[in-house]
Protein backbone atom coordinates (compact mmCIF):
# COMPACT_ATOMS: atom_id res chain seq x y z
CA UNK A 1 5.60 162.11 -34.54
CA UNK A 2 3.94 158.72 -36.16
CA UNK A 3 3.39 155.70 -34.04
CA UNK A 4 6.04 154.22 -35.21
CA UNK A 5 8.74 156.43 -34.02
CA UNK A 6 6.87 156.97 -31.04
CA UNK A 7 7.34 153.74 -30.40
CA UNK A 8 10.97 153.20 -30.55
CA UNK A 9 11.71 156.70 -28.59
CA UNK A 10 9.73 154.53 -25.73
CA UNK A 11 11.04 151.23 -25.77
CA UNK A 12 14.36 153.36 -25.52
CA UNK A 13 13.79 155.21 -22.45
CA UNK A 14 12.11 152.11 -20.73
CA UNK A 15 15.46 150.36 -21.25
CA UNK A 16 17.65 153.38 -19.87
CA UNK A 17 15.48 153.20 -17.10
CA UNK A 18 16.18 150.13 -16.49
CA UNK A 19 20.03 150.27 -16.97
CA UNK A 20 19.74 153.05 -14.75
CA UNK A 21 17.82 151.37 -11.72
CA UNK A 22 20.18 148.12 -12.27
CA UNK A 23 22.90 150.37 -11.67
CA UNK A 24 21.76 152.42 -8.77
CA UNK A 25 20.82 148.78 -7.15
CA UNK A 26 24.07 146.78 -7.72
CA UNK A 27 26.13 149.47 -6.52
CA UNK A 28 23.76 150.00 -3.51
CA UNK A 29 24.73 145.90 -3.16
CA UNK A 30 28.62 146.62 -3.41
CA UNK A 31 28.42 149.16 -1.05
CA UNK A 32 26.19 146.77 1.96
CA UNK A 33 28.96 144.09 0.53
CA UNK A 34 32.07 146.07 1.22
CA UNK A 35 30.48 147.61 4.80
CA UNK A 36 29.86 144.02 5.61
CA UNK A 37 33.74 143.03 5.16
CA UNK A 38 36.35 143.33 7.82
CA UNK A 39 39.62 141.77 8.46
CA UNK A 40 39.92 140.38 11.80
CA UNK A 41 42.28 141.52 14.33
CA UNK A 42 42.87 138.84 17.44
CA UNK A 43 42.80 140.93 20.36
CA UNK A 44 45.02 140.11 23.13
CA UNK A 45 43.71 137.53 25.93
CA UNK A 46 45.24 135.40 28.72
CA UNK A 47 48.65 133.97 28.46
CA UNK A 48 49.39 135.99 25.03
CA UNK A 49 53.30 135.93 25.53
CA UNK A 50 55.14 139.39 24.73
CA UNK A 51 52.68 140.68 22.30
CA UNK A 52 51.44 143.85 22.06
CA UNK A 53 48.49 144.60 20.09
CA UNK A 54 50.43 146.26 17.33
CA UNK A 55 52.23 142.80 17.10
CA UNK A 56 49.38 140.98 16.16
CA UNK A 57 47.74 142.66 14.53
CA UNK A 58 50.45 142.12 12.56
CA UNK A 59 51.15 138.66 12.98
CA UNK A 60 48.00 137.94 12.20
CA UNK A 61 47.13 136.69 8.86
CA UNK A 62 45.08 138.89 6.31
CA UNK A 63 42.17 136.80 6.50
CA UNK A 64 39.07 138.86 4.91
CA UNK A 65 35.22 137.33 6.06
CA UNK A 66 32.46 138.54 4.03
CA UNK A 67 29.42 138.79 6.70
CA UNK A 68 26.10 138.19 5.91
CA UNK A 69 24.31 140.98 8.34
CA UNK A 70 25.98 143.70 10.05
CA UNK A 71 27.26 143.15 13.81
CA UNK A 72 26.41 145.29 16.65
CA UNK A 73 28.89 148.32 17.89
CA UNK A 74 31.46 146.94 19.68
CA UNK A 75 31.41 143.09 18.71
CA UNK A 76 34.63 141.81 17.26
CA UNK A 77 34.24 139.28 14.70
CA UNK A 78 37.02 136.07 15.23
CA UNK A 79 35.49 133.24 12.92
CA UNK A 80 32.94 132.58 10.06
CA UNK A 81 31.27 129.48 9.36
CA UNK A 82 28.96 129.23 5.99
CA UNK A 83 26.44 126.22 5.97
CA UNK A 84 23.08 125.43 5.24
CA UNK A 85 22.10 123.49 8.28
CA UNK A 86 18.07 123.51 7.50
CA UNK A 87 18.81 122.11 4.05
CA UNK A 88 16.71 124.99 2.97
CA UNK A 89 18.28 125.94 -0.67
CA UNK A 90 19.74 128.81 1.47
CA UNK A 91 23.77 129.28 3.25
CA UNK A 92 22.93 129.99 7.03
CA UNK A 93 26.11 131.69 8.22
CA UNK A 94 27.86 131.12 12.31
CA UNK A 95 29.78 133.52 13.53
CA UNK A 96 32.16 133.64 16.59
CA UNK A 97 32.62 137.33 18.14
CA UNK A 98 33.48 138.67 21.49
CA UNK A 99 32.17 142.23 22.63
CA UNK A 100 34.87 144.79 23.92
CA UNK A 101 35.26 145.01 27.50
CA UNK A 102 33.75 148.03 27.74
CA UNK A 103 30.48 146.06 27.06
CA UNK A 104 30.96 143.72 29.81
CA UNK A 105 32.08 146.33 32.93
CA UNK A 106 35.74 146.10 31.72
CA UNK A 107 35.36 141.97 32.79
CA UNK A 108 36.50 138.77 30.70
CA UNK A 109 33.68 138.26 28.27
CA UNK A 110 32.90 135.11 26.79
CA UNK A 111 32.99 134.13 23.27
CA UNK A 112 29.59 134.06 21.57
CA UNK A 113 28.24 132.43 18.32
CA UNK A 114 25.09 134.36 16.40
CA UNK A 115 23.07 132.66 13.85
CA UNK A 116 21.96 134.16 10.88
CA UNK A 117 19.61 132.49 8.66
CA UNK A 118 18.10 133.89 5.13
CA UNK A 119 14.26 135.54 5.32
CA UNK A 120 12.28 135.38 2.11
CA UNK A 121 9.90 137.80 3.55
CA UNK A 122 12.34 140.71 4.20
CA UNK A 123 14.86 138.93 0.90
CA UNK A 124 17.67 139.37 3.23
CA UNK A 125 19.74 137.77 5.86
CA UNK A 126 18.14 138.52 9.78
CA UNK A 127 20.28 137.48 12.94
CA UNK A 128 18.17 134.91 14.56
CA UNK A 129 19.78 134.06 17.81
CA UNK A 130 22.96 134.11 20.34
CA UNK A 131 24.37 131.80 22.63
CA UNK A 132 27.47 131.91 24.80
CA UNK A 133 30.73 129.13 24.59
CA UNK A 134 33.03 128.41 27.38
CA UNK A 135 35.83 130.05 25.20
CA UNK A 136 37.30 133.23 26.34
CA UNK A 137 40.93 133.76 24.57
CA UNK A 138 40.05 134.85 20.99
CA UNK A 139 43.23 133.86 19.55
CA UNK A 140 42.33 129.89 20.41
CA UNK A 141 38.66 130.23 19.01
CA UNK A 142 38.16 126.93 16.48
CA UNK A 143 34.67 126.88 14.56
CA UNK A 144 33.64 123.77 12.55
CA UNK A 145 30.85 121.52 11.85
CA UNK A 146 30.57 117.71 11.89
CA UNK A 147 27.59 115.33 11.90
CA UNK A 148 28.69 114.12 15.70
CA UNK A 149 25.57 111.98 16.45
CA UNK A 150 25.07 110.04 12.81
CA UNK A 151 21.86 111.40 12.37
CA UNK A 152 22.55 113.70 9.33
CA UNK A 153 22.26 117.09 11.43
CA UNK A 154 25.74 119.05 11.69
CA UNK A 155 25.73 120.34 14.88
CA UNK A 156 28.18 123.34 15.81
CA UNK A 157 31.59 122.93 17.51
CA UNK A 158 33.65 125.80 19.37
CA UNK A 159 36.65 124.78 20.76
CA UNK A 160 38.98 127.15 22.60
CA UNK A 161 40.61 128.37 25.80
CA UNK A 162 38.92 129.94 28.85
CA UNK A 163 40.64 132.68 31.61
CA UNK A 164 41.54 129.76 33.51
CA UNK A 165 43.64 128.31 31.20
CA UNK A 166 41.28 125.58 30.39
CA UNK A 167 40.66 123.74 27.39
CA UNK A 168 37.01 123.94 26.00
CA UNK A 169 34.53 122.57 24.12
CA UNK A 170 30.82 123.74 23.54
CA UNK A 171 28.39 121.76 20.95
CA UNK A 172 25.51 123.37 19.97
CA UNK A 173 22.58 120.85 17.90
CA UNK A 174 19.55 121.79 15.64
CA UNK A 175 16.35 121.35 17.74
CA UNK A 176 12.92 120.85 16.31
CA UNK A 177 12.10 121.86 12.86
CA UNK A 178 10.33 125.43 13.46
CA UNK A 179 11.76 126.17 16.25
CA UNK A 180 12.64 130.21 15.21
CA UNK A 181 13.71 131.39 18.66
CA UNK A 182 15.72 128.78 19.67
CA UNK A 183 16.92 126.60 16.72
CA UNK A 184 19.86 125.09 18.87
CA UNK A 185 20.79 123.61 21.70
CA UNK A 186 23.91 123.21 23.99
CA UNK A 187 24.43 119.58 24.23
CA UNK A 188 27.95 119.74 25.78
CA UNK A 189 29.98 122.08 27.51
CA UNK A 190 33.06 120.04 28.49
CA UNK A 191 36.42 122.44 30.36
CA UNK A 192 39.32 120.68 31.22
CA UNK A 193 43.27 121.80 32.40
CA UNK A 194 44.55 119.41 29.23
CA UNK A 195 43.23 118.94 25.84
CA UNK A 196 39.74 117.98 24.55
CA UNK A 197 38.72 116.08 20.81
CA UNK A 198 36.34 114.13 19.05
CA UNK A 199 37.45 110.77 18.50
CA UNK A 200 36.20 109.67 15.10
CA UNK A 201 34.78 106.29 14.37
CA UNK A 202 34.27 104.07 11.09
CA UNK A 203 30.51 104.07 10.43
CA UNK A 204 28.70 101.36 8.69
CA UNK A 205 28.20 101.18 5.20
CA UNK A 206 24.45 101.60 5.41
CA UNK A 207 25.20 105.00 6.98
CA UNK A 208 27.20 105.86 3.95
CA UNK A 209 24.58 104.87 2.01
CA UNK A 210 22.15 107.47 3.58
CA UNK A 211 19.64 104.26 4.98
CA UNK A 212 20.51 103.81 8.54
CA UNK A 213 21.63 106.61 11.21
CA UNK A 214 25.13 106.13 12.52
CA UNK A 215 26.58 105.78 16.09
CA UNK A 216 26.99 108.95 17.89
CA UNK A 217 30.63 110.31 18.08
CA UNK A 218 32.87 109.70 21.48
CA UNK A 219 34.44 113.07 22.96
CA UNK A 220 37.40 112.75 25.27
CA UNK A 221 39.21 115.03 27.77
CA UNK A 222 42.60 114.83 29.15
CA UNK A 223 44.51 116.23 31.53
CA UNK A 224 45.98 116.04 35.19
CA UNK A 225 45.07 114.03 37.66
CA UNK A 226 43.99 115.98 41.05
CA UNK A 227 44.15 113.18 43.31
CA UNK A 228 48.06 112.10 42.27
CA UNK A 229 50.56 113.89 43.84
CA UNK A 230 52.47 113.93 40.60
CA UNK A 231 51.82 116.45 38.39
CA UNK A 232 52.44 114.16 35.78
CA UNK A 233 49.78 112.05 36.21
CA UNK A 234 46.51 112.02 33.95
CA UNK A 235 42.94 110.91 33.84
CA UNK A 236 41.02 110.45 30.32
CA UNK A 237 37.77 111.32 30.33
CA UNK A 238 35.08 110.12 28.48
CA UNK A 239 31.98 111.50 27.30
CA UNK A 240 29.20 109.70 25.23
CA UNK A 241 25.32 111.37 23.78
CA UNK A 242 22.80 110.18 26.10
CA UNK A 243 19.92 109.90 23.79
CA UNK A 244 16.90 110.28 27.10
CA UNK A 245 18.59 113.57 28.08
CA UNK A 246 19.78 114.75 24.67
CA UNK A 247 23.13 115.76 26.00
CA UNK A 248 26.81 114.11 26.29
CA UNK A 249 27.55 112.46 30.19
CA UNK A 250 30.39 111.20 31.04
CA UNK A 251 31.12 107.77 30.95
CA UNK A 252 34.39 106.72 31.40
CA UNK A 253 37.23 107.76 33.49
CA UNK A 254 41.33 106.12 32.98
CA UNK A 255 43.64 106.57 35.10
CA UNK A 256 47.21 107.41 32.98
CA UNK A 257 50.55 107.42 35.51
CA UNK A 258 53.09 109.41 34.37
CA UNK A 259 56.80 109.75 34.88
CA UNK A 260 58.31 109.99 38.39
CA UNK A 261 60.87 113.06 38.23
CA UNK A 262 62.17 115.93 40.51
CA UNK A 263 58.51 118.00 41.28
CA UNK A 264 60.40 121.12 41.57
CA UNK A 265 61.81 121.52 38.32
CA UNK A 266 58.35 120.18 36.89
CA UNK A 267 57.17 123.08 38.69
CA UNK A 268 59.64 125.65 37.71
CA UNK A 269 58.45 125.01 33.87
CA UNK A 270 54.81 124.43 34.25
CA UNK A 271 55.24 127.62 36.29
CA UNK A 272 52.91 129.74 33.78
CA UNK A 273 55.51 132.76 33.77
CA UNK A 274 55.45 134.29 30.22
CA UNK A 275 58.24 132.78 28.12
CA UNK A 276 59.36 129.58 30.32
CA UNK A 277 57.72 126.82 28.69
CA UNK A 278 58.58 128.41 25.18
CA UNK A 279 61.96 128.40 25.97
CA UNK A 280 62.08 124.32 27.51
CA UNK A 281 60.65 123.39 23.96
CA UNK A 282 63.03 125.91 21.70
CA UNK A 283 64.76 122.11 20.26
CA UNK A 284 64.30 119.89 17.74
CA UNK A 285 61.92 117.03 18.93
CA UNK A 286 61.86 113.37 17.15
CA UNK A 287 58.64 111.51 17.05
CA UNK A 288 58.48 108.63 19.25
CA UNK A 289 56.59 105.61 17.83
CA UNK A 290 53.55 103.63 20.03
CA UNK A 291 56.07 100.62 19.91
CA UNK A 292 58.78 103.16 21.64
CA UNK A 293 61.61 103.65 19.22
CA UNK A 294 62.61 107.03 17.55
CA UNK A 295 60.98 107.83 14.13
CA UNK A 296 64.46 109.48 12.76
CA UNK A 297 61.81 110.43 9.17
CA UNK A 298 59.18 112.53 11.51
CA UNK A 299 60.60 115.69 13.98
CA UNK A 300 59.33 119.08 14.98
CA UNK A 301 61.77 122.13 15.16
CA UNK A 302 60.16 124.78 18.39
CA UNK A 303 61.32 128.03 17.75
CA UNK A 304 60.02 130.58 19.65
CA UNK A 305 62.83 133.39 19.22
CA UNK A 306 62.23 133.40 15.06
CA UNK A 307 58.07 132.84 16.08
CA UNK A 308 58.61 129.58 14.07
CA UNK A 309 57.17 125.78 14.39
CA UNK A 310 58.90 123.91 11.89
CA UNK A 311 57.46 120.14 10.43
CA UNK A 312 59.50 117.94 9.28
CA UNK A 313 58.37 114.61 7.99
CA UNK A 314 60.18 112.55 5.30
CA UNK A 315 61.27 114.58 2.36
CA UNK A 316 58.52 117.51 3.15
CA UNK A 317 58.80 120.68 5.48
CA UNK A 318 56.20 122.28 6.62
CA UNK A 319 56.72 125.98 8.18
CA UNK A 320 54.09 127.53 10.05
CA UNK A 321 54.11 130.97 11.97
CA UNK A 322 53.85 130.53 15.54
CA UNK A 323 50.38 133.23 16.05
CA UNK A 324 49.57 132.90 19.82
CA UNK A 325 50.71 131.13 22.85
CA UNK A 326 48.80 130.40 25.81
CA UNK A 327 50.01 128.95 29.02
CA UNK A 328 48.15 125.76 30.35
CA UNK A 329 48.67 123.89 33.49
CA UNK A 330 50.37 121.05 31.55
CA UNK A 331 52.13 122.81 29.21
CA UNK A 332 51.50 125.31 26.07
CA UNK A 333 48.99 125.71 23.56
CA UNK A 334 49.52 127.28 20.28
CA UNK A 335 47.90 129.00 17.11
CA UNK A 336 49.78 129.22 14.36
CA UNK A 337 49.20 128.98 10.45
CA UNK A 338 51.09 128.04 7.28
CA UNK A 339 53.57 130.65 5.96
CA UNK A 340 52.88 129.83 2.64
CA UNK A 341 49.45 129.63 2.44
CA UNK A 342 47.89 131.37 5.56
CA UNK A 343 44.26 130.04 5.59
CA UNK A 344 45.90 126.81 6.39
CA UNK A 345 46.18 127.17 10.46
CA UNK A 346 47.56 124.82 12.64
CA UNK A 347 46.96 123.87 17.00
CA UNK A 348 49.53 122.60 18.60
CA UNK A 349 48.62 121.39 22.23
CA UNK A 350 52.25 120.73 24.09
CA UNK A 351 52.44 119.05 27.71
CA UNK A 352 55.02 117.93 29.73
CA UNK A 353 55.94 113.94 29.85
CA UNK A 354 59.20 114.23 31.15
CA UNK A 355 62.32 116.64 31.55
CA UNK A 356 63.10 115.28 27.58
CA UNK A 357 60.08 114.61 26.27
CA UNK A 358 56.73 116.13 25.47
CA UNK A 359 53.14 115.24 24.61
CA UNK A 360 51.73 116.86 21.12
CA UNK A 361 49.09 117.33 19.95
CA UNK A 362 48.37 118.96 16.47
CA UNK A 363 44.67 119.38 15.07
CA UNK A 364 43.96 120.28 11.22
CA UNK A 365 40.31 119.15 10.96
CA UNK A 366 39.70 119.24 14.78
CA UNK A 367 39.07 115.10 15.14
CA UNK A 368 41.03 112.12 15.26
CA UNK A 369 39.96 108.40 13.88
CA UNK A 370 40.00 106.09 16.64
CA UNK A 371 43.35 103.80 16.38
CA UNK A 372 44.79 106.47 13.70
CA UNK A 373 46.27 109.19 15.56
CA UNK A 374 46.06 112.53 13.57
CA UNK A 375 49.66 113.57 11.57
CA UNK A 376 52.21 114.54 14.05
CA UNK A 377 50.65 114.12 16.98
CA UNK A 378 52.15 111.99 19.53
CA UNK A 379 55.17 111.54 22.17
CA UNK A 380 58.16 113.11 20.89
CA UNK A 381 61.53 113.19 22.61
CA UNK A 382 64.56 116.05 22.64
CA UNK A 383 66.93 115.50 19.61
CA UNK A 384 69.77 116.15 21.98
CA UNK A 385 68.90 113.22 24.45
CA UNK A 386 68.37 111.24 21.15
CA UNK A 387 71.65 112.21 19.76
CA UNK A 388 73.43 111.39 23.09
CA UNK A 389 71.77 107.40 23.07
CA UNK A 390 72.71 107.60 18.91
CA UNK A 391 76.19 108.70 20.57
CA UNK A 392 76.60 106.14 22.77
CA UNK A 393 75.72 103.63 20.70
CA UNK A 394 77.85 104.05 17.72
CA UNK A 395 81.10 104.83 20.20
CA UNK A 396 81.15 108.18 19.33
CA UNK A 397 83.69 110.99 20.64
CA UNK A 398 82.83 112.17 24.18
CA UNK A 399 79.99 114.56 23.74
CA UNK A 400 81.22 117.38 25.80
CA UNK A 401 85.64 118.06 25.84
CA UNK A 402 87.67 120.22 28.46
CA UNK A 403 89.94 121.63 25.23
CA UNK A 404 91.24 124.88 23.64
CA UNK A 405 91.93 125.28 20.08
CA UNK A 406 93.37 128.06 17.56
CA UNK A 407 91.61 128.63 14.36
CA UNK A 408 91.29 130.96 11.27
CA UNK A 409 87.82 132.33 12.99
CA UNK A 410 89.87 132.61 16.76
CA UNK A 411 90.57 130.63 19.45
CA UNK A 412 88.28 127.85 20.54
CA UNK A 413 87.53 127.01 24.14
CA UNK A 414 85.78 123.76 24.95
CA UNK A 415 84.85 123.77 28.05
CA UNK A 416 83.49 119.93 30.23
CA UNK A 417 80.33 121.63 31.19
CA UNK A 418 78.45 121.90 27.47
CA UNK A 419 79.73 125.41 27.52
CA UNK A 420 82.03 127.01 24.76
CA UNK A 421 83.75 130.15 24.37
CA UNK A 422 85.02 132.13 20.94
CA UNK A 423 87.48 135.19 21.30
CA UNK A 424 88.46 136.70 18.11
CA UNK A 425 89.90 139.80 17.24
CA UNK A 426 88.59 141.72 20.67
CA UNK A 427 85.39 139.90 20.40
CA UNK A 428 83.86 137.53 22.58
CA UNK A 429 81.12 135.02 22.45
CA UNK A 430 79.88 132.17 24.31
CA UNK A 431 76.84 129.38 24.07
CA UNK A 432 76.58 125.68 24.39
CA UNK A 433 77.93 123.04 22.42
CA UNK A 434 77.39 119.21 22.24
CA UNK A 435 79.83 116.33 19.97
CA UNK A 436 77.53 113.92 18.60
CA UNK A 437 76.91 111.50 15.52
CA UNK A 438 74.56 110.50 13.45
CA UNK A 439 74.21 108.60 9.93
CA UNK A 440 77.51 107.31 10.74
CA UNK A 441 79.49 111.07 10.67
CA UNK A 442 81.06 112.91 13.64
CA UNK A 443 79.06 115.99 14.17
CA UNK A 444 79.61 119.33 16.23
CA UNK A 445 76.70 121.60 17.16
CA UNK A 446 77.29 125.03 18.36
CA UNK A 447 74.04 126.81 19.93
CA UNK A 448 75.39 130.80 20.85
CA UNK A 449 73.93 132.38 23.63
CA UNK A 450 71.18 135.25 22.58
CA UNK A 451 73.16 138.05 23.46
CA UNK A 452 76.08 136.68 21.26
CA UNK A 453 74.22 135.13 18.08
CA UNK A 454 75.33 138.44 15.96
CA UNK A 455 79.15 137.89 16.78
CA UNK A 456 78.82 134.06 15.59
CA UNK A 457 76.72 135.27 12.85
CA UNK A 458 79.93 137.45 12.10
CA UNK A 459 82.42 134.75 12.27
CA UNK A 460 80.30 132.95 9.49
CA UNK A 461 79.77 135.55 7.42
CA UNK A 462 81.40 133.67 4.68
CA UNK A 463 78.40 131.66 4.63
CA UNK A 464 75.35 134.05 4.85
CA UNK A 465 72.38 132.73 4.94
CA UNK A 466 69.18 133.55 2.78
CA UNK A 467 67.58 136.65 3.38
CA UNK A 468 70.16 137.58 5.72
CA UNK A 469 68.92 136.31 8.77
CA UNK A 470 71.12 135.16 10.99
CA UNK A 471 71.17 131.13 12.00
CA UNK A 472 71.13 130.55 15.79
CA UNK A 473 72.07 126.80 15.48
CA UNK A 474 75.61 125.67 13.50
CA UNK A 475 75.75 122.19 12.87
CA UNK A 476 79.32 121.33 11.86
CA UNK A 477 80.51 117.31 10.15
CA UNK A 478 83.85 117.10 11.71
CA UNK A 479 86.99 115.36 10.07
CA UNK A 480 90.42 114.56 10.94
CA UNK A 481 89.95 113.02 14.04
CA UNK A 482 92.78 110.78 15.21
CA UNK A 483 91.40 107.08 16.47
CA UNK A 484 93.23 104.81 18.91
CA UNK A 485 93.52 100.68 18.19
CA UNK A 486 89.99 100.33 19.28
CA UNK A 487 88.69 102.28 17.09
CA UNK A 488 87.23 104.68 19.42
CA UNK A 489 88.11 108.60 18.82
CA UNK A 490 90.76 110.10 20.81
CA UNK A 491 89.21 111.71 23.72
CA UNK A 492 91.47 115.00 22.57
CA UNK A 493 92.89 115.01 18.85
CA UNK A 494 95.56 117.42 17.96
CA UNK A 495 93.46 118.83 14.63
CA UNK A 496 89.96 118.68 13.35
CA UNK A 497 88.47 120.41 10.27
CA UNK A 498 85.09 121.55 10.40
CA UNK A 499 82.62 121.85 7.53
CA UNK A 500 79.05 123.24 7.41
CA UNK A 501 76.16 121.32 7.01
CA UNK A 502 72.71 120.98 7.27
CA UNK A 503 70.73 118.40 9.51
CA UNK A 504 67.61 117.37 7.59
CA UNK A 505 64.38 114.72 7.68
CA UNK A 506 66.50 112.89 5.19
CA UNK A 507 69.64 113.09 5.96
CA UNK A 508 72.81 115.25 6.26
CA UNK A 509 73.71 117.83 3.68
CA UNK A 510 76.70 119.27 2.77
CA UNK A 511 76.85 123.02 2.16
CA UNK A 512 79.74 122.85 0.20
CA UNK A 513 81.73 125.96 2.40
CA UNK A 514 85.81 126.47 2.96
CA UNK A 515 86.44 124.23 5.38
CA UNK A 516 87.72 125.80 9.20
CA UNK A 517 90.80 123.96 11.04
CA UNK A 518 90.94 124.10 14.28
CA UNK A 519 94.84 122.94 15.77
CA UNK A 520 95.03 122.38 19.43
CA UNK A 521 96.78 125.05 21.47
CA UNK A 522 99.45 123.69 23.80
């Protein structure tokens, strides 16, 4: 063999060598890449509201979180955070996991956060520390990070809900540079029966320009008052960063009054039994504006029985899965995320204002601006108290009739009570039913009953709707109605024809289906 060939027999097997370790190493990476992915699975906590764990797992999402570093045995992983909080060239990764009860003597164990941070020496990622949060509940677990003291250090922000059914809010901050043990801090720890935020201020302009630091982020707490005997009545608490101590104090407490109604029923539906505050809030709420009036562009549809929250606002809808309810003393919390695009979630804080209207609060990015509430939060009241003012206002037919009438779908029963009943053909149905108008039309709303939704569902059949479903909520335009000199309807007309339509953020809409006649029976 001359040199020459020797030569090129050895440049070849260096370089299937090296193919060959390459190969051996990247799929060695695949295979610690795919052992460190999991989809997350919410398990079931306090005030999870007929839900088994089959349900959601299968509600939930397919959200897939590639980790860093393995976790221990036992730990369930509920939220990832990826940033690089040292500014080291390096993503540190935050992640919030709960251990199985069989960790913690079969008790309520808290949700923790571990840190792991990149090691040159070792060329991997280590897990440097653990703390605790005041969140138990899994399924109301919110992870984020936000400069919150304008000094260009993200500190880290766990919202959720504890066992007590307490809103809660644990900050952790960065301490000194070096500091390997323990590179954070808890700097607030705030629980609350209401809801808790960071109110957002404008900084200054040299702040945005990276020259000056920037005033420290207010956090605020709300919820009952336990010196009122009203259970509607609030406090707001305040909470500044006290920069001696290095952690937030409260500051400020504001005493809010709230409506004076019957304490019993207020009671009965901040009772915290599974299902009753879900089913006060199954409506259609408008938005009430700070001046007072009815935002007609901007409503909510609650529907618990299709696991639905439904956003309207101008000419957009917005339909999110309702995830996870939890009962609070106010009212209802809820995790739910877009049905379109599921990495988009949604929390919806609900509380009680009144027997027709409700306190919301939605959070996207977790924070509000001060002076610019966050979209869709805000007082909203029941669409049928609204449609009853728009009602009376406009001289509309009596809301509720004590009437029977024959039609093609059976005979008609209107009954002075709200109630209705439907007999056709053997069959039998009943629900509630309300006269109302709005954009200047006569409208009828039929709501069946549960147990009778399929039998109404068969009387429209002619008018299926998509995917087969059946709707729960028939909103009628009703014509041919007789008026008397005054212009004001008859309280009883002999005939009115009733044509589907849909009730919309902009407006009514015809369906364009065969008309039904209904003839009153003598």
């Amino acid at each position: 063999m001359n040199k020459k060939t020797f030569l090129t027999v050895a440049v070849f097997l260096a370089c299937a060598t090296g193919i060959a370790v390459y190969a051996l190493r990247y799929q060695g990476e695949v295979e610690n890449l795919e052992r460190h992915r999991m989809r997350v699975i919410i398990p079931p906590g306090p005030g999870t509201l007929g839900q088994d764990i089959a349900s959601q797992e299968h509600a939930a999402p397919e959200n897939t979180y590639i980790l860093k570093a393995p976790m221990e045995l036992g730990e369930l992983v509920i939220s990832v955070l990826n940033f690089d909080f040292g500014n080291s060239g390096f993503e540190d990764q935050v992640v919030a996991f709960r251990r199985g009860a069989s960790q913690n003597n079969g008790g309520e164990s808290p949700v923790s956060i571990a840190f792991f941070a990149f090691n040159e020496r070792a060329a991997g990622y280590r897990r440097i520390w653990e703390l605790p949060t005041a969140a138990t509940v899994p399924g109301t677990v919110s992870l984020f990070t936000l400069d919150l003291l304008g000094d260009r250090n993200n500190v880290i922000i766990v919202t959720g809900m504890n066992e007590k059914n307490e809103h809660t809010m644990t900050v952790f901050r960065r301490g000194p540079f070096g500091d390997t043990l323990r590179p954070f801090d808890v700097i607030a720890n705030i629980r609350i029966d209401g809801s808790v935020a960071v109110q957002e201020v404008q900084r200054s302009l040299a702040y945005q320009q990276g020259i000056a630091r920037g005033q420290p982020f207010t956090i605020v707490a709300s919820g009952r008052d336990p010196e009122s005997d009203n259970i509607l009545d609030r406090i707001e608490l305040s909470y500044t960063f006290n920069q001696a101590s290095g952690i937030y104090q409260r500051t400020g407490r504001v005493r809010i009054p709230g409506a004076r109604i019957e304490q019993e029923q207020v009671r009965t539906i901040l009772s915290g039994a599974p299902g009753v505050f879900e089913n006060f809030v199954s409506d259609i709420w408008y938005h009430v504006t700070p001046e007072g009036t009815i935002d007609r562009d901007q409503f909510i549809f609650f529907d618990p029985s299709g696991r639905e929250i439904v956003f309207f606002g101008e000419d957009s809808q917005q339909v999110f899965v309702w995830q996870h309810s939890s009962t609070t003393r106010q009212g209802i919390f809820i995790s739910s995320y877009n049905s379109t695009v599921t990495a988009m979630r949604r929390r919806v804080n609900i509380e009680l204002e009144s027997m027709d209207s409700i306190r919301v609060t939605v959070s996207d990015d977790r924070r509000q601006r001060v002076g610019i509430p966050p979209p869709w939060s805000g007082s909203y009241r029941r669409a049928g108290a609204v449609l009853r003012t728009m009602a009376e206002e406009n001289h509309a037919m009596a809301s509720h009739k004590d009437a029977i009438f024959d039609s093609p779908i059976g005979r008609l029963r209107f009954m002075s009570n709200g109630e209705y009943e439907l007999s056709a053909h053997g069959s039998f149905s009943r629900g509630r039913y309300v006269f109302f108008q709005a954009g200047g039309r006569d409208l009828l709303e039929l709501r069946p009953h549960l147990d009778y939704i399929d039998i109404l569902g068969t009387l429209v059949s002619a008018t299926p709707l998509p995917g087969g479903n059946t709707e729960n909520r028939q909103i009628f335009h009703v014509t041919g109605i007789s008026r008397n000199a005054q212009g004001h309807p008859d309280a009883t007309p002999a005939y009115m024809n009733l044509s589907r339509v849909r009730l919309g953020a902009s407006g009514i809409h015809e369906l364009h289906e065969a008309q039904i006649v209904l003839t009153r029976a003598e």
